[in-house]
Protein backbone atom coordinates (compact mmCIF):
# COMPACT_ATOMS: atom_id res chain seq x y z
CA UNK A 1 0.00 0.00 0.00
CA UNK A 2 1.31 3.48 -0.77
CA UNK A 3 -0.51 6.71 0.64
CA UNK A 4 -0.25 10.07 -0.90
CA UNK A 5 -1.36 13.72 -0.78
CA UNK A 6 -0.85 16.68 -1.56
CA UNK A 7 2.17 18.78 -0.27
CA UNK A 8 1.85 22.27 1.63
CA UNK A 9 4.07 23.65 -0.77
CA UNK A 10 1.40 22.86 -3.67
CA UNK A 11 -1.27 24.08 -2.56
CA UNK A 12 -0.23 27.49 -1.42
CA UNK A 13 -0.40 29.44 -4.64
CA UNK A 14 -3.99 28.21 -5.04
CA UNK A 15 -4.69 29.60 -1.45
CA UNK A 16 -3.23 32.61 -2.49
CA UNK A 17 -4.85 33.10 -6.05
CA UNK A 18 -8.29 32.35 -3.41
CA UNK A 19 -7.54 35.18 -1.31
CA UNK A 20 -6.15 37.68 -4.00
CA UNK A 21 -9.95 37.04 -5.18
CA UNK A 22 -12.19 37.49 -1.94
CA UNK A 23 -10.59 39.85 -0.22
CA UNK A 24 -10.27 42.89 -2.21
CA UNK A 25 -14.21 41.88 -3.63
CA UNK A 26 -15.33 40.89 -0.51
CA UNK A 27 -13.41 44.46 0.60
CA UNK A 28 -15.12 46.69 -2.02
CA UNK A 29 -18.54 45.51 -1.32
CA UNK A 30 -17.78 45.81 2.43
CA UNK A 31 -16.69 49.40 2.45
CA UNK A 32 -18.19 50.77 -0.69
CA UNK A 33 -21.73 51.55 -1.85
CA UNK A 34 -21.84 49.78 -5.30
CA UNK A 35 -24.75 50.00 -7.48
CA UNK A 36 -26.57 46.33 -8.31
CA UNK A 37 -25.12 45.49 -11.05
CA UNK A 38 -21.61 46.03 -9.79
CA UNK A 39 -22.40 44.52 -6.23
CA UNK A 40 -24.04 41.52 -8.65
CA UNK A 41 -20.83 41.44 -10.42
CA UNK A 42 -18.74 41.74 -7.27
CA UNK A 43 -20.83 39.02 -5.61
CA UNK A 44 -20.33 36.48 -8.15
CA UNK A 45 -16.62 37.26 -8.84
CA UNK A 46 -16.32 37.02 -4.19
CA UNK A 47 -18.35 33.96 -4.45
CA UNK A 48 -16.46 31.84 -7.46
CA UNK A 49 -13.19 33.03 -5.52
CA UNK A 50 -14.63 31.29 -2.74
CA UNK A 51 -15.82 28.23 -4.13
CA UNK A 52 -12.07 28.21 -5.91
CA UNK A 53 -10.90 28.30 -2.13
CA UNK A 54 -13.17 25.60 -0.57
CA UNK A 55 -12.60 23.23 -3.14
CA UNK A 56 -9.11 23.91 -2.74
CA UNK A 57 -8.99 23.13 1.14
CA UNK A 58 -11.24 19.80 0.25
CA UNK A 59 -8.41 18.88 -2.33
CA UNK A 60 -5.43 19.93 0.48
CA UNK A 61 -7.18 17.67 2.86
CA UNK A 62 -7.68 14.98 1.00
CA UNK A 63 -5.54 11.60 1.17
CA UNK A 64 -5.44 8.70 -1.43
CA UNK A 65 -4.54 4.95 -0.47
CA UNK A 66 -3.04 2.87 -3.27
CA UNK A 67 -3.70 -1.07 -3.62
CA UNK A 68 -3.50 -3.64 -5.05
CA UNK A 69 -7.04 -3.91 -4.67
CA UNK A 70 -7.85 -0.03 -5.64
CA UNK A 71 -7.43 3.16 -4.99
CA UNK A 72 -9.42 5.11 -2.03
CA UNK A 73 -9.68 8.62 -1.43
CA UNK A 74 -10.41 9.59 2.19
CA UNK A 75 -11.43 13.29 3.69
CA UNK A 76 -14.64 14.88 2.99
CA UNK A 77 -15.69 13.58 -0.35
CA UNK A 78 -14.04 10.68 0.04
CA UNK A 79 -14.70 7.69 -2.09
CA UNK A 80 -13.12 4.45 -3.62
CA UNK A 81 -12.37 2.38 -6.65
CA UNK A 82 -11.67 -0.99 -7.35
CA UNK A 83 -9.12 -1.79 -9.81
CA UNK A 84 -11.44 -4.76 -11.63
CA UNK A 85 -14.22 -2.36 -11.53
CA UNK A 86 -12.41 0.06 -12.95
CA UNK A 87 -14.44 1.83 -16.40
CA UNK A 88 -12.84 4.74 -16.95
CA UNK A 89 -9.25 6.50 -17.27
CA UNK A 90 -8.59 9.58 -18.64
CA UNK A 91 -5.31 11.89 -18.82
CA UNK A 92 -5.80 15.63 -19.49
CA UNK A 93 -3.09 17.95 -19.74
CA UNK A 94 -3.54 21.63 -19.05
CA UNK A 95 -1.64 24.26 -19.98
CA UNK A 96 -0.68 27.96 -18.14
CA UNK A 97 0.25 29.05 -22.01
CA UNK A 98 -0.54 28.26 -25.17
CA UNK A 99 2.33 26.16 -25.91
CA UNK A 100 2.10 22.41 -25.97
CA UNK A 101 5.10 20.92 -24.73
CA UNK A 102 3.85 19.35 -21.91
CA UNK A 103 6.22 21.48 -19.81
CA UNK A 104 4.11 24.40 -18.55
CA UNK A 105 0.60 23.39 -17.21
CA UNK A 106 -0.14 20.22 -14.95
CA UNK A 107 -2.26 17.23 -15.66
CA UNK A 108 -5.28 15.84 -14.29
CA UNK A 109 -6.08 11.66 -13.88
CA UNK A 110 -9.68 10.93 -13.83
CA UNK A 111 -10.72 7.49 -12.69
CA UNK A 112 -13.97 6.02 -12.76
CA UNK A 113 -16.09 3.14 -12.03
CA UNK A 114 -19.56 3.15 -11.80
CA UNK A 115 -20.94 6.23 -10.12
CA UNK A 116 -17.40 6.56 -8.31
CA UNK A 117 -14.91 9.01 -9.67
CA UNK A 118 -11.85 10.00 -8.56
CA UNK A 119 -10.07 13.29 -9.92
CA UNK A 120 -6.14 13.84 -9.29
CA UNK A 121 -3.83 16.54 -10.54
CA UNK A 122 -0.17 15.72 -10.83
CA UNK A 123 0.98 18.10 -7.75
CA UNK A 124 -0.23 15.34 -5.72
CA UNK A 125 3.20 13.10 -4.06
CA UNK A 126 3.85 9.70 -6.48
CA UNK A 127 1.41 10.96 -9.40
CA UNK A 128 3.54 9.11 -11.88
CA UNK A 129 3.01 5.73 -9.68
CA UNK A 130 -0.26 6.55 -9.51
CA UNK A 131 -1.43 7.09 -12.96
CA UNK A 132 1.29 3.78 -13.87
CA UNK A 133 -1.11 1.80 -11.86
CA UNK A 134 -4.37 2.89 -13.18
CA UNK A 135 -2.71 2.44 -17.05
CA UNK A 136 -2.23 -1.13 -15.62
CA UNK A 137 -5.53 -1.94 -14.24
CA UNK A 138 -7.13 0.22 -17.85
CA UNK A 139 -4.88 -2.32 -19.72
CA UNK A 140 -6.20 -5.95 -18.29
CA UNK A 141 -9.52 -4.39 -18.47
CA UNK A 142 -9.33 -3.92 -21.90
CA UNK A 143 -10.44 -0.27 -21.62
CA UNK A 144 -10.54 2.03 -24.98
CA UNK A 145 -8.38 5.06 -24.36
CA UNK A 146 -8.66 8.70 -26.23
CA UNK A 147 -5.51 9.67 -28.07
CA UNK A 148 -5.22 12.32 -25.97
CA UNK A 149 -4.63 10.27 -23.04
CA UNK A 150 -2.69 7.83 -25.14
CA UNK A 151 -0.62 10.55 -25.96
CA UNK A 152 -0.58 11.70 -22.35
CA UNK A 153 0.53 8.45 -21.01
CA UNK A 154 3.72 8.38 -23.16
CA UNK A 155 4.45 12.07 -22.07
CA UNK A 156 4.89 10.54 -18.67
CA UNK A 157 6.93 7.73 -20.10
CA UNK A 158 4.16 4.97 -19.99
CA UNK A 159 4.03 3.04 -22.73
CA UNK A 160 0.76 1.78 -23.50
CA UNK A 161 1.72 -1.13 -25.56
CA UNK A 162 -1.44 -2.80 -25.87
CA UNK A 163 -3.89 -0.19 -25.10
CA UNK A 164 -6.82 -0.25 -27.45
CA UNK A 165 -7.48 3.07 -29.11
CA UNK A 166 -10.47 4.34 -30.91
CA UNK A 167 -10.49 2.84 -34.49
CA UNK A 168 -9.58 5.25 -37.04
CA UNK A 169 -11.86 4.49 -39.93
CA UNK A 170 -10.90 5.64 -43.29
CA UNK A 171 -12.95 6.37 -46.41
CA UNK A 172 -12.98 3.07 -48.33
């Protein structure tokens, strides 16, 4: 069993970019008269900060257990998946930029089974180990991967020798 989370040191910029947006919103409508438009404007933009910033803390407090078995994710919307149940993988990358080199943005491993999903981004400690394994279990159950996550995968240096892609059809 392995056991991961994510560091202190990765989640501080999103606890800052959190604040940077309540405060000086939650500031304005605080000591300001605004009309209702801008306090409706202000309002949303101090409440999507917030939301940024709670889902932040529920990702921060948040710890996954690795298996043999599965994978379980434990805190407040914690949940679990089985390896042999497992229906789903997919590997996004996002970028900061508009470049495409894989080397400025992060990536995010979803994992699903049934109504279960389980959504990682690759600050989290081991995510290399963690997405090898889930390539694994996607592998001896057969599961169709995207290109994109093909693609993905072999950023990372996993080789998905025997993953089934989509069928590229031609005209004839």
């Amino acid at each position: 069993m392995t056991r991961h989370a994510y560091p202190n040191s990765a989640m501080v910029g999103d606890y800052l970019r959190a604040a940077a947006g309540v405060v000086p919103t939650a500031a304005i409508l605080a000591i300001a008269p605004v009309g209702v438009i801008a306090g409706g404007i202000l309002g949303g933009l101090a409440a999507l900060f917030s939301v940024f910033g709670i889902r932040t803390a529920l990702r921060h407090g948040t710890r996954v257990e690795m298996t043999e078995a599965g994978l379980s994710a434990s805190g407040p919307l914690g949940t679990s998946i089985r390896w042999t149940e497992l229906d789903r993988l997919k590997l996004a990358y996002y970028s900061y930029s508009t470049r495409r080199d894989r080397h400025d943005g992060w990536m995010q491993l979803e994992l699903r089974s049934g109504w279960s999903t389980i959504r990682l981004d690759s600050r989290i400690d081991g995510f290399t180990e963690l997405v090898e394994r889930a390539a694994r279990a996607a592998e001896a159950r057969r599961l169709e991967l995207s290109a994109a996550t093909a693609a993905n995968l072999e950023a990372l240096g996993i080789r998905p020798s025997e993953f089934r892609r989509p069928i590229e059809t031609s005209g004839a």
